[in-house]
N, C-alpha and C. Protein backbone atom coordinates (compact mmCIF):
# COMPACT_ATOMS: atom_id res chain seq x y z
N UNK A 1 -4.36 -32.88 -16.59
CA UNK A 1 -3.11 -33.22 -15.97
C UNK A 1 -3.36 -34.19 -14.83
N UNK A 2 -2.39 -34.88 -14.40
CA UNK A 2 -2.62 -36.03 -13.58
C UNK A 2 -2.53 -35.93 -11.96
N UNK A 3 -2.50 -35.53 -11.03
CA UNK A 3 -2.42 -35.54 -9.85
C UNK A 3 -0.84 -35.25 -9.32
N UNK A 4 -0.36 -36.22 -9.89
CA UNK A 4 1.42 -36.09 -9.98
C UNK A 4 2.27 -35.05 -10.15
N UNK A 5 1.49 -34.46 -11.28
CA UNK A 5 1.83 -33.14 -11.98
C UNK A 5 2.68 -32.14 -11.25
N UNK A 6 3.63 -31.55 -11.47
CA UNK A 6 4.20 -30.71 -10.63
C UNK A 6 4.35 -29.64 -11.79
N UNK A 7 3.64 -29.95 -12.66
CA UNK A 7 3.75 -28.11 -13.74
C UNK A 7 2.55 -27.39 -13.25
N UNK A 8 2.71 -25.86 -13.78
CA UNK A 8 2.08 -25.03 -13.30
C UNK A 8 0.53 -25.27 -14.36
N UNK A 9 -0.70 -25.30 -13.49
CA UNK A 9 -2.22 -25.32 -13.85
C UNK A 9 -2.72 -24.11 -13.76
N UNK A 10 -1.73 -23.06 -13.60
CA UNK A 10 -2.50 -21.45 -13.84
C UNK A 10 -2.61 -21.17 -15.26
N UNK A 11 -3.67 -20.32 -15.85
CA UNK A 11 -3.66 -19.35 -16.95
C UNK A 11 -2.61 -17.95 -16.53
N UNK A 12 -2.17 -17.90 -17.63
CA UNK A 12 -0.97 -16.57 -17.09
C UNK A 12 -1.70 -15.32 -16.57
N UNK A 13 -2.41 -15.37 -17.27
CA UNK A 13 -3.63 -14.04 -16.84
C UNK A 13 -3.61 -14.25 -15.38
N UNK A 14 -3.96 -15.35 -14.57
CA UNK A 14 -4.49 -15.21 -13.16
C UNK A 14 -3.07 -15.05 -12.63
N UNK A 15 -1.85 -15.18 -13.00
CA UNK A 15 -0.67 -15.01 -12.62
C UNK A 15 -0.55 -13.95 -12.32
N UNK A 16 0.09 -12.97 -13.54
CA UNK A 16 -0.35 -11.93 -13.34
C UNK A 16 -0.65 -10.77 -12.65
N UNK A 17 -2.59 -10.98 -12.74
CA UNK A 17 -3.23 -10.25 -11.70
C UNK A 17 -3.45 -10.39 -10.51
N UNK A 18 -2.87 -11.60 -10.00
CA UNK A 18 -2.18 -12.00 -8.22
C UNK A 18 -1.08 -11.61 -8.01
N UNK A 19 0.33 -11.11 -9.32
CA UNK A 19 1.25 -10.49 -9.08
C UNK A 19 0.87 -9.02 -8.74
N UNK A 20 -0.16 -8.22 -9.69
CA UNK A 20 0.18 -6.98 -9.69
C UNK A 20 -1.48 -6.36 -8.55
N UNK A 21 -2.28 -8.11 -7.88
CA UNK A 21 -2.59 -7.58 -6.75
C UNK A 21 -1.42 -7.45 -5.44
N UNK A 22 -0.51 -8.14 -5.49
CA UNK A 22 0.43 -8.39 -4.31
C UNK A 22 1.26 -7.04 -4.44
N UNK A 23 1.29 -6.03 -5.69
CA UNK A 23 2.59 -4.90 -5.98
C UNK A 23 1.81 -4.09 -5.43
N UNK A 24 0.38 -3.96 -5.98
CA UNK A 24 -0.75 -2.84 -5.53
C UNK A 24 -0.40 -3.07 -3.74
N UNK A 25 -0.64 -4.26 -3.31
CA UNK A 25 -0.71 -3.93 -1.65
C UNK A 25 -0.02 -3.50 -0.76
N UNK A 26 1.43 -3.11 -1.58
CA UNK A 26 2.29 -3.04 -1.01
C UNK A 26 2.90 -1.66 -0.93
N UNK A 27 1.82 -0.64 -1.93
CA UNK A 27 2.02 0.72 -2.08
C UNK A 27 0.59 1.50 -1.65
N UNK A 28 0.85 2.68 -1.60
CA UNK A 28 -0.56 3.32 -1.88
C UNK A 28 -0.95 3.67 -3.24
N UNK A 29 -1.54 2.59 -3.81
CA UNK A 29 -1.87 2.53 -5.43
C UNK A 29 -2.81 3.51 -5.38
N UNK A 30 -3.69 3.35 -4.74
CA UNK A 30 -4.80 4.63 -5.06
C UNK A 30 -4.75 5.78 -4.96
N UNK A 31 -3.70 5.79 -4.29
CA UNK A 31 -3.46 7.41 -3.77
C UNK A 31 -2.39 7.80 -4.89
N UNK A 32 -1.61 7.32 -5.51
CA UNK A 32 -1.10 7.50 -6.87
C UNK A 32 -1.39 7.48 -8.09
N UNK A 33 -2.65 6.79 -7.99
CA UNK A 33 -3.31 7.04 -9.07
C UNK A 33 -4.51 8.24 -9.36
N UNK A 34 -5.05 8.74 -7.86
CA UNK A 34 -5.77 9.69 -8.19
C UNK A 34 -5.33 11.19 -8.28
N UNK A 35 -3.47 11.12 -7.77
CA UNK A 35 -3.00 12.19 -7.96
C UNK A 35 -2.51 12.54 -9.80
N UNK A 36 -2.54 11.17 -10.31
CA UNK A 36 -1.90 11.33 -11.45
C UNK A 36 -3.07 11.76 -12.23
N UNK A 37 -4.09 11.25 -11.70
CA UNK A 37 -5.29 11.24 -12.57
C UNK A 37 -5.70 13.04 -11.95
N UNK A 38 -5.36 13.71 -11.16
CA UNK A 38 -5.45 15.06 -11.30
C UNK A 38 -4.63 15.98 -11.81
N UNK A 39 -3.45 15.79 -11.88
CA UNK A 39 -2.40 16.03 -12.87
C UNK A 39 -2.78 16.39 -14.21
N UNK A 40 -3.32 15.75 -14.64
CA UNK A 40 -3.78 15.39 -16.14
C UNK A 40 -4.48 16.60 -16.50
N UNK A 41 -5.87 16.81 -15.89
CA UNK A 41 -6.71 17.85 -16.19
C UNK A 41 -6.28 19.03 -15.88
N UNK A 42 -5.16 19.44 -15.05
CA UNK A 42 -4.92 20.52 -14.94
C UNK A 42 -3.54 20.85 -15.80
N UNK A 43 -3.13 20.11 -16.45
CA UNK A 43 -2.19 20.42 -17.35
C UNK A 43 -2.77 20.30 -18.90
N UNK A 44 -3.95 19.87 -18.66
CA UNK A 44 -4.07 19.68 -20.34
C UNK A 44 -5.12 20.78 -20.50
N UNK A 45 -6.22 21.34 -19.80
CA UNK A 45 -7.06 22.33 -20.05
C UNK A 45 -6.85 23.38 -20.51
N UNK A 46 -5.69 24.05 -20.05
CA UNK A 46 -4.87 24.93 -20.70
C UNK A 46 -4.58 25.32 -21.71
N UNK A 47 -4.33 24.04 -22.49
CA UNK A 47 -3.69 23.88 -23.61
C UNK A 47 -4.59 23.18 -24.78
N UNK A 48 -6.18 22.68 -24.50
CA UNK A 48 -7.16 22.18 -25.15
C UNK A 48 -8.05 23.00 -26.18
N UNK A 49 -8.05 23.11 -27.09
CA UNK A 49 -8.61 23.82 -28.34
C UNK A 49 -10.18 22.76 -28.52
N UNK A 50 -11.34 23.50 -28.36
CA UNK A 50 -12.45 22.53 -28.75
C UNK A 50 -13.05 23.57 -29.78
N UNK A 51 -13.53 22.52 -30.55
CA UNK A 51 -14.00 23.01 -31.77
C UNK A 51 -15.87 22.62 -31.87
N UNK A 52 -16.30 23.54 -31.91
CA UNK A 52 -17.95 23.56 -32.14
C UNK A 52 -18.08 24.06 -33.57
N UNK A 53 -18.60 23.08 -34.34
CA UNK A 53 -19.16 23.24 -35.82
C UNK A 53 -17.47 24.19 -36.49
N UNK A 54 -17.46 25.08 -36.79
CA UNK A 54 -16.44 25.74 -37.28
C UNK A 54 -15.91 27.21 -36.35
N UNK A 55 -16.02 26.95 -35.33
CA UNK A 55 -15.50 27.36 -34.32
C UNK A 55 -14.71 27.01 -33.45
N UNK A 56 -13.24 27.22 -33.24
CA UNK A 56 -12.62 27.01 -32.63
C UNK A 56 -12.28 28.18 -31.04
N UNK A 57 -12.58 27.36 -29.93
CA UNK A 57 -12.48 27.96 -28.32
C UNK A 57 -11.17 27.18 -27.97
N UNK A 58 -10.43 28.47 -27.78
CA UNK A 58 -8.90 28.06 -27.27
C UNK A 58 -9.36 28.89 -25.76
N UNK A 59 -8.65 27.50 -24.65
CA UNK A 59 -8.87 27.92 -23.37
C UNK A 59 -7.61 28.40 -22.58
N UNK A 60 -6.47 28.74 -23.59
CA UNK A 60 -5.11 29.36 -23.21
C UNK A 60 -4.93 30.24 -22.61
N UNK A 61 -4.47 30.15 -21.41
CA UNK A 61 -4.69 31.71 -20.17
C UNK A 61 -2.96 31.80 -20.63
N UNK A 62 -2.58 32.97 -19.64
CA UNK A 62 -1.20 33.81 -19.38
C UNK A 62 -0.76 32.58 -17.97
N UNK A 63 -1.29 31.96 -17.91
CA UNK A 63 -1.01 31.02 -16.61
C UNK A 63 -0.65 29.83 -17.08
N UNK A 64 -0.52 29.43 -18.29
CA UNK A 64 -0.53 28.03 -18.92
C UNK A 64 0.95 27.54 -18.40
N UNK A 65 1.81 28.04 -18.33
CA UNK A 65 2.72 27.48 -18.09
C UNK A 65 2.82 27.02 -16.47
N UNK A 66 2.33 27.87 -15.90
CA UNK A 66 2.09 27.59 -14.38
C UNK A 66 1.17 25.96 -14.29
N UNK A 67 0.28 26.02 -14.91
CA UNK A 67 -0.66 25.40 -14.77
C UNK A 67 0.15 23.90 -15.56
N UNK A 68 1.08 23.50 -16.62
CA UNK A 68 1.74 22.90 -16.91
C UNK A 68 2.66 22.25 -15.92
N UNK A 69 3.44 23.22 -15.60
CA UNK A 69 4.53 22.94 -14.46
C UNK A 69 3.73 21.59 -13.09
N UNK A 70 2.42 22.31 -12.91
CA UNK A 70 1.59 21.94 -11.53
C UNK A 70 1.02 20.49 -12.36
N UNK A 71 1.19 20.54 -13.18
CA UNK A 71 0.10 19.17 -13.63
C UNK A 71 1.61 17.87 -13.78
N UNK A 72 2.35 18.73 -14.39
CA UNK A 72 3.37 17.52 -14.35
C UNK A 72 4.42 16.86 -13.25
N UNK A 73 4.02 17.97 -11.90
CA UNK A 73 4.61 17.82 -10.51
C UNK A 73 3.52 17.02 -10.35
N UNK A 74 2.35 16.89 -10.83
CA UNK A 74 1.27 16.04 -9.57
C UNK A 74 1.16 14.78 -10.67
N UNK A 75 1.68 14.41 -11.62
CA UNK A 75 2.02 13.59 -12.12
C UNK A 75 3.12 12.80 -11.74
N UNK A 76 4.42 13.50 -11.79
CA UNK A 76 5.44 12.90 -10.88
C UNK A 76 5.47 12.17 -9.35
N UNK A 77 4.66 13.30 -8.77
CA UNK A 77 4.10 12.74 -6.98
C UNK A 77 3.30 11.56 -7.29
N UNK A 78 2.65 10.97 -8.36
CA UNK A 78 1.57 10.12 -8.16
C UNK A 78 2.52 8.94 -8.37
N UNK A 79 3.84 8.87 -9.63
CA UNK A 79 4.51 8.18 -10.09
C UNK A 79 5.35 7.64 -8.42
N UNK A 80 6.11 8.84 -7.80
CA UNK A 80 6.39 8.73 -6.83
C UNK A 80 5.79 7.78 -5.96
N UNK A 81 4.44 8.18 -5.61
CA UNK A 81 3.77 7.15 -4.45
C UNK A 81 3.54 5.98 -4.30
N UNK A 82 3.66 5.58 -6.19
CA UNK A 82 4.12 4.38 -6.74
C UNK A 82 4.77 3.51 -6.09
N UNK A 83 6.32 4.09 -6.65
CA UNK A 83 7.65 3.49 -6.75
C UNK A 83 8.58 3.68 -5.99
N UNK A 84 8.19 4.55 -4.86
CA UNK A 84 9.20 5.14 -3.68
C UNK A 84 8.16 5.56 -2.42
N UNK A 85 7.18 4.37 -1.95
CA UNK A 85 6.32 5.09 -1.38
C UNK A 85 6.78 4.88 0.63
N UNK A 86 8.47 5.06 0.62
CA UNK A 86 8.74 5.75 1.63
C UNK A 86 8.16 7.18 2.12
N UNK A 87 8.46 8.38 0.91
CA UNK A 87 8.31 9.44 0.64
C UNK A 87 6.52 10.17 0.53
N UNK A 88 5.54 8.68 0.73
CA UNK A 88 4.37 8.73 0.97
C UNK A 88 3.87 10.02 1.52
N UNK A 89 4.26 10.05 2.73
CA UNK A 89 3.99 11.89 3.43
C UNK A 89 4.43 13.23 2.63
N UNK A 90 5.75 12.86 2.40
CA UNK A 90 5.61 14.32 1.81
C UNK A 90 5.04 14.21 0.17
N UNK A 91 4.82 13.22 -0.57
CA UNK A 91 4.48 13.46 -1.51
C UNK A 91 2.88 13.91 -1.08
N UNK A 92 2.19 13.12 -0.44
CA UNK A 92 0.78 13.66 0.01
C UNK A 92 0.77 15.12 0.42
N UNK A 93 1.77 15.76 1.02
CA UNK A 93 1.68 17.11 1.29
C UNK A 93 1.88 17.54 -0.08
N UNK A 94 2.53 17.82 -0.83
CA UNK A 94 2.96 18.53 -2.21
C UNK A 94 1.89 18.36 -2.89
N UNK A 95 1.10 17.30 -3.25
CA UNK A 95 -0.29 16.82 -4.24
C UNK A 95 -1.09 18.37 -3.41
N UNK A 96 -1.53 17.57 -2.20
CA UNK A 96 -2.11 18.74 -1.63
C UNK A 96 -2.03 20.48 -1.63
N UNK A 97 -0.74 20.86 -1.28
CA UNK A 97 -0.61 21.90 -1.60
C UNK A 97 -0.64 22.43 -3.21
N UNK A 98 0.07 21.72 -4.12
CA UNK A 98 -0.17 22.39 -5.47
C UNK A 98 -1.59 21.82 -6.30
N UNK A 99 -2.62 21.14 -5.58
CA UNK A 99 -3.46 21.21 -5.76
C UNK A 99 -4.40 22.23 -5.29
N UNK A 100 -3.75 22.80 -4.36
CA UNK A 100 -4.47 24.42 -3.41
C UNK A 100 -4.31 25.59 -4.24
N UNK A 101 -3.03 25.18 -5.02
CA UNK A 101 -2.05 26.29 -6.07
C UNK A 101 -2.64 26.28 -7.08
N UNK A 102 -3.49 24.97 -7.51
CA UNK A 102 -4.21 25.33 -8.84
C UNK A 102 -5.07 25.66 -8.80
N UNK A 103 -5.86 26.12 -8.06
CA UNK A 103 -7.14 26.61 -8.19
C UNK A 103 -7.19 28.13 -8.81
N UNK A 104 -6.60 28.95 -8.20
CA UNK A 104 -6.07 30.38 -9.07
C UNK A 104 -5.43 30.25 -10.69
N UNK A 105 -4.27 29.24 -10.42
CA UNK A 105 -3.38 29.34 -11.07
C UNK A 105 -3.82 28.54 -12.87
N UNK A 106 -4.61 27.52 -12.33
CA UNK A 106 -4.79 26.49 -13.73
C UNK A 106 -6.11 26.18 -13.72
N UNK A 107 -6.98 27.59 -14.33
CA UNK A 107 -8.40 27.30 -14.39
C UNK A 107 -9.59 26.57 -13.86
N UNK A 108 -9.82 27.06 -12.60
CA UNK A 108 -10.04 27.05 -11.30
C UNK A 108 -9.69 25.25 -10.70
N UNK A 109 -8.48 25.13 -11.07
CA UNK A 109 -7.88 23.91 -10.46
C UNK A 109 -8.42 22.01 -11.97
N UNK A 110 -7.97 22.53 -13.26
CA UNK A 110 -8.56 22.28 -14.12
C UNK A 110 -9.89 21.92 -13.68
N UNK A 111 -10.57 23.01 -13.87
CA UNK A 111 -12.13 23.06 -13.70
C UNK A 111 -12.82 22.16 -12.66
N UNK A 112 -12.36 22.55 -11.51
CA UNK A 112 -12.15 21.49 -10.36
C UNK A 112 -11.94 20.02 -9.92
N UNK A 113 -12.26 19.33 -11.91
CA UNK A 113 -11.71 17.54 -11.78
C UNK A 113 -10.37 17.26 -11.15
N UNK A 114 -9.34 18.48 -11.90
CA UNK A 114 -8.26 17.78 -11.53
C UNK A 114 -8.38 17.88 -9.99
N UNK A 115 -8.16 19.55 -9.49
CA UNK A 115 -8.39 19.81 -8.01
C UNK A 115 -9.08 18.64 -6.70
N UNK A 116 -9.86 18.23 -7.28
CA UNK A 116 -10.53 17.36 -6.19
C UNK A 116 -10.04 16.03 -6.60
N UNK A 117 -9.36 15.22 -7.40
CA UNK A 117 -8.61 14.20 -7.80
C UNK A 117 -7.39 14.43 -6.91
N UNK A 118 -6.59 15.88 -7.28
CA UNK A 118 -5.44 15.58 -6.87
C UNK A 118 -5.62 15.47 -4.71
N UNK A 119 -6.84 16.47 -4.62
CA UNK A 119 -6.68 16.46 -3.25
C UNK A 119 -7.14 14.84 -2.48
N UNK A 120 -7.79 14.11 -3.13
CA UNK A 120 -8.03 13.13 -2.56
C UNK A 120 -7.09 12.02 -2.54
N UNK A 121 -6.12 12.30 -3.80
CA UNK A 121 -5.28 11.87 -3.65
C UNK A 121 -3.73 11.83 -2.91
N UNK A 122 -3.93 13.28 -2.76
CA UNK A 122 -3.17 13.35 -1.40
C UNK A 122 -3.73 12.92 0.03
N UNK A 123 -4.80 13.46 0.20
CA UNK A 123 -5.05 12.86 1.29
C UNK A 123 -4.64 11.05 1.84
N UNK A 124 -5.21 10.64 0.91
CA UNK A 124 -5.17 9.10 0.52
C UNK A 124 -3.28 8.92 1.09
N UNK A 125 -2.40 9.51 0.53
CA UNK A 125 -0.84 8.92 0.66
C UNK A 125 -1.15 9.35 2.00
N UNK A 126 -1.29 10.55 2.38
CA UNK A 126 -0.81 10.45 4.16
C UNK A 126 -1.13 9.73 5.03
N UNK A 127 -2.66 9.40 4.55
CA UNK A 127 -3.29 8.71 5.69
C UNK A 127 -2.97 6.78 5.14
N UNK A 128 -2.59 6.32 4.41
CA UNK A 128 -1.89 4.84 3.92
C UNK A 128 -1.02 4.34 4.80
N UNK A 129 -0.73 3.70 5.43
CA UNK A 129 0.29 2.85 6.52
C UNK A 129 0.85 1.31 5.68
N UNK A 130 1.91 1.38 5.62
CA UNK A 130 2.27 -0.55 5.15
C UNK A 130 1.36 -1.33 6.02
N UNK A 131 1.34 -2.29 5.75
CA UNK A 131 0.28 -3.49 6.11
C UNK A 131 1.61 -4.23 6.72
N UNK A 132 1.87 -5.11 7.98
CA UNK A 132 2.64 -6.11 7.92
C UNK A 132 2.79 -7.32 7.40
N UNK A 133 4.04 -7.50 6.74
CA UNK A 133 4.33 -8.36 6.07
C UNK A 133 4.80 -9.91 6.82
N UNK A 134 5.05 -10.45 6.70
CA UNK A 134 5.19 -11.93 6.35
C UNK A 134 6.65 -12.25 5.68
N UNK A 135 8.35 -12.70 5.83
CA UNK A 135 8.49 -12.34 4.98
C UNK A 135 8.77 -14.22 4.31
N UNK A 136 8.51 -14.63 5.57
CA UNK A 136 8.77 -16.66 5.40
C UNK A 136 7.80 -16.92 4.06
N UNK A 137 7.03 -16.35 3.92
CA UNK A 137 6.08 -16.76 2.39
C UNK A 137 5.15 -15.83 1.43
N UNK A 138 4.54 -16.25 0.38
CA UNK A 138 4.10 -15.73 -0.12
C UNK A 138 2.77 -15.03 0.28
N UNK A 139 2.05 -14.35 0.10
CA UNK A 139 0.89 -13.35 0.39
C UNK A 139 -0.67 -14.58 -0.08
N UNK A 140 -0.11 -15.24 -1.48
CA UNK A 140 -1.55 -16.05 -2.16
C UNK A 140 -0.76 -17.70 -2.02
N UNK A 141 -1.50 -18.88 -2.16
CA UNK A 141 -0.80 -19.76 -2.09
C UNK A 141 -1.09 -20.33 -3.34
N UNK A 142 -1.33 -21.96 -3.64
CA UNK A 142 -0.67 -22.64 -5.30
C UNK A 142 -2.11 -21.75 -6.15
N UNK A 143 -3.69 -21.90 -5.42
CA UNK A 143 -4.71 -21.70 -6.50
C UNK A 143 -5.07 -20.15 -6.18
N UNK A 144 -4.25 -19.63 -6.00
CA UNK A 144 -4.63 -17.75 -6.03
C UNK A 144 -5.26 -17.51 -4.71
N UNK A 145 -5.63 -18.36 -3.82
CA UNK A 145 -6.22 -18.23 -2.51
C UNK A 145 -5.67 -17.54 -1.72
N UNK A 146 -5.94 -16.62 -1.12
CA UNK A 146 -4.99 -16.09 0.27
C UNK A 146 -4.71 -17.17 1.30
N UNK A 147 -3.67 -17.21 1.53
CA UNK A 147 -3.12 -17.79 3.06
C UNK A 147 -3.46 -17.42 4.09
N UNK A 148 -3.62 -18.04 4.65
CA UNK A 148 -4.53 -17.81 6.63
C UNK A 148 -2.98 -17.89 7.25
N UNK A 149 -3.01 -17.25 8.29
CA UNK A 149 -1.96 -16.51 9.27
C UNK A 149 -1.82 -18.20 9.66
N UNK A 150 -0.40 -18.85 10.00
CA UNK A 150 0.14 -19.51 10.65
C UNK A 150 -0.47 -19.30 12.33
N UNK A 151 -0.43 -21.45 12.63
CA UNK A 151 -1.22 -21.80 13.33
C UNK A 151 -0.83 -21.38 15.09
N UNK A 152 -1.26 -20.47 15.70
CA UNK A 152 0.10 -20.27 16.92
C UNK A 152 -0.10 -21.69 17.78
N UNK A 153 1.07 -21.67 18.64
CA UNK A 153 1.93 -22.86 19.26
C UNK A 153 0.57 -22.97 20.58
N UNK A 154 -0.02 -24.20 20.43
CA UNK A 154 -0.62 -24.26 21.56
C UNK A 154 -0.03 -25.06 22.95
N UNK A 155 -0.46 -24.94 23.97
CA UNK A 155 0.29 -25.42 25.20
C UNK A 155 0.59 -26.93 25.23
N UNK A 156 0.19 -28.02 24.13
CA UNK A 156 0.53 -29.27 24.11
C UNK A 156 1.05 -29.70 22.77
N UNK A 157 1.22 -30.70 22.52
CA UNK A 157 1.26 -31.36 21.48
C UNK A 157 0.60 -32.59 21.00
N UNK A 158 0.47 -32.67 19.77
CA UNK A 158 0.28 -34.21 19.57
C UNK A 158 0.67 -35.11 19.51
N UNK A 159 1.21 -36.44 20.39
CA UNK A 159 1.40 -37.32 19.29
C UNK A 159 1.31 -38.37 18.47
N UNK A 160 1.91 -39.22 17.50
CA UNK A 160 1.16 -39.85 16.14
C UNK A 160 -0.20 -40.63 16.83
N UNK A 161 0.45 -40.98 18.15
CA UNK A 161 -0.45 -41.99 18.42
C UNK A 161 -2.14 -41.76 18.85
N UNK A 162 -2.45 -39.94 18.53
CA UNK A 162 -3.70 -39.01 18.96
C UNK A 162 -3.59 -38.63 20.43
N UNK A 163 -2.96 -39.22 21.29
CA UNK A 163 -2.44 -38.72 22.52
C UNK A 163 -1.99 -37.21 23.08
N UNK A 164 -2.78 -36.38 23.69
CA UNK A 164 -1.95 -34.91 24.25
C UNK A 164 -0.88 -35.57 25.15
N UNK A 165 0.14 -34.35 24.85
CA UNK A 165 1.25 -34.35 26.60
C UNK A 165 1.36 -33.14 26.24
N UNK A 166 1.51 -32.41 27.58
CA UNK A 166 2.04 -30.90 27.79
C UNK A 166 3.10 -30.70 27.13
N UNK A 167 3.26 -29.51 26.72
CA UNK A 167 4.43 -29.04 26.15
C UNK A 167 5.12 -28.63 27.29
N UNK A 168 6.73 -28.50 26.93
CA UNK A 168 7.44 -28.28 27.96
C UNK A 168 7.29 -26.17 28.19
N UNK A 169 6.78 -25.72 28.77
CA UNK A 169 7.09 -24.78 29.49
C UNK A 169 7.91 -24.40 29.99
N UNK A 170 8.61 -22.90 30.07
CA UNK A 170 9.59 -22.71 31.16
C UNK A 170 9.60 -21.85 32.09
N UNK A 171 9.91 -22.50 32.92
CA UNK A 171 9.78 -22.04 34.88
C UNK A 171 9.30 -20.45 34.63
N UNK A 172 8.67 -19.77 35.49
CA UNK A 172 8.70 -17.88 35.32
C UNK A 172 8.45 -17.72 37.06
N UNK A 173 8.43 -16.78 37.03
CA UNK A 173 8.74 -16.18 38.21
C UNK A 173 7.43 -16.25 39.35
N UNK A 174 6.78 -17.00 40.22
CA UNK A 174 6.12 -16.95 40.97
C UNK A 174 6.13 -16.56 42.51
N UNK A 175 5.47 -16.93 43.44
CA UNK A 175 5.11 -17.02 44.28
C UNK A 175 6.68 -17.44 45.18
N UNK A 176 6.28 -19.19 44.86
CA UNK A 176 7.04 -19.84 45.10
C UNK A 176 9.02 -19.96 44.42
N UNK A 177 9.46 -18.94 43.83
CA UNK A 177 10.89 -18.78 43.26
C UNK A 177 11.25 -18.01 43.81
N UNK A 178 12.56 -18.30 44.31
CA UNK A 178 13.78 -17.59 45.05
C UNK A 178 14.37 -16.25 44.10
N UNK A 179 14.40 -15.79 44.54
CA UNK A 179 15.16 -14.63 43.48
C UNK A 179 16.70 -14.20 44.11
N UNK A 180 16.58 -14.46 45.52
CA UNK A 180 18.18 -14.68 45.63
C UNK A 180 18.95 -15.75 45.36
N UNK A 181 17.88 -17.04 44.98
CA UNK A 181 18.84 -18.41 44.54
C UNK A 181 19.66 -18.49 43.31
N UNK A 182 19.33 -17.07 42.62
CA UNK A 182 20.21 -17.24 41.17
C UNK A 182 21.14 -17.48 41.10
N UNK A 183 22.12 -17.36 42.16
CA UNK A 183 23.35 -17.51 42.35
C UNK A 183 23.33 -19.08 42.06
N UNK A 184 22.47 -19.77 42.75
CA UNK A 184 22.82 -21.01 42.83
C UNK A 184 22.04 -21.88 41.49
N UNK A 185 21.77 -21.09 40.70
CA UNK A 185 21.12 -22.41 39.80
C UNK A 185 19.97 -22.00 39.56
N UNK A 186 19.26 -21.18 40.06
CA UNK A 186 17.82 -20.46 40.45
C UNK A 186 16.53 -21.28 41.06
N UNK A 187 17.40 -22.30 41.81
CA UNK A 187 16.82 -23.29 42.42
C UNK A 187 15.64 -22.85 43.39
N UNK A 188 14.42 -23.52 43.26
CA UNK A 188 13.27 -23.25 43.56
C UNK A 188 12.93 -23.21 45.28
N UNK A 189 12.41 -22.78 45.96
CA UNK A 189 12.37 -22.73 48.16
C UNK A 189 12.04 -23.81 48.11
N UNK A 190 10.97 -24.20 47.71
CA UNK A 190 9.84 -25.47 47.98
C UNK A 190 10.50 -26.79 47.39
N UNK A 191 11.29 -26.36 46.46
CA UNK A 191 11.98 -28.09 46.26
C UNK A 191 13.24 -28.29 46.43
C-alpha cells in the first residue's frame, strides 16, 4: 500500500486481540475466570462416572445436589465479574464463602481444584480496582502500540520561529496582594 493509504493495514486477528485486550482491562478477567474455572470441578465431580477396564466408580454422594447448586452459583459469580463488575465485592465475597461451603458439602471442595480456584478467585475480585481511564481516546493507537499519557502544559511556549516566551500565568496570592483590594479590581499595593 502506498503511504497515502488511508485503509486499514491490520490483520483482523491483531484487531481483535487489542479489542478483547482493552475489554479484559477493563474488568477483573482473572478473577472471573478462576471462579468459573472452580465452579466447574465442584459441580461436575459429583456427577463423574470413571471407568477402569470394566469397572465403573460412580462418585455420587447424597450431597450432589448441594454440590451442583454451589458449582453453578460460582459459575454465575465468575460470569458476573465479567459483565457487571460493579458488583466486584460482593461477588468476591459469595465465590469465597461458597467456596468455604464446598469443602463439606461437594467432595472436599471438588477435591480441592475447584476450592482453591474458586478462592483465589475471589480473592482476586475484591482486591481489583478500575484503572483510570482516559475517555478523549483510545487505550492502543493506529499499529497496536500503547499511547503515552498526553504531554502536560509546560510554563512556555513555542514559537514557529524556535523562540521561548512565557506563558501567560495568572496572578495568585502573594506577599505582595491586597486582599482587601478585591473590592476594587484586586489591584495589587506595589503597583
Amino acid at each position: 500500500m502506498s503511504p497515502e493509504s488511508t485503509g486499514q493495514n491490520e490483520h483482523y486477528i491483531r484487531v481483535y486481540r487489542r479489542r478483547f485486550r482493552a475489554w479484559r482491562g477493563n474488568r477483573p478477567f482473572w478473577a472471573g475466570l478462576f471462579t468459573l474455572a472452580g465452579g466447574v470441578p465442584i459441580a461436575y465431580f459429583p456427577y463423574a462416572n470413571m471407568h477402569l477396564g470394566n469397572v465403573t466408580l460412580a462418585m455420587s454422594t447424597t450431597a450432589g445436589a448441594g454440590s451442583l447448586i454451589i458449582g453453578v452459583l460460582l459459575v454465575t459469580l465468575g460470569l458476573t465479574m465479567w459483565f457487571h463488575s460493579i458488583v466486584r465485592v460482593f461477588a468476591g465475597v459469595a465465590a469465597i464463602l461458597l467456596a468455604l461451603i464446598s469443602i463439606p458439602v461437594a467432595n472436599i471442595g471438588g477435591f480441592v481444584v475447584g476450592f482453591v480456584l474458586a478462592l483465589v478467585g475471589g480473592a482476586l475480585s475484591i482486591s481489583w480496582a478500575p484503572g483510570e481511564t482516559r475517555s478523549d481516546e483510545e487505550p492502543f493507537g493506529e499499529h497496536g502500540s500503547r499511547r503515552t499519557a498526553p504531554a502536560k502544559h509546560l510554563p512556555y511556549e513555542e514559537r514557529p520561529e524556535g523562540e521561548f516566551q512565557a506563558a501567560a500565568v495568572p496572578r495568585q496570592q502573594g506577599a505582595g496582594y491586597d486582599l482587601a483590594a478585591d473590592g476594587d479590581g484586586g489591584r495589587n499595593r506595589a503597583g
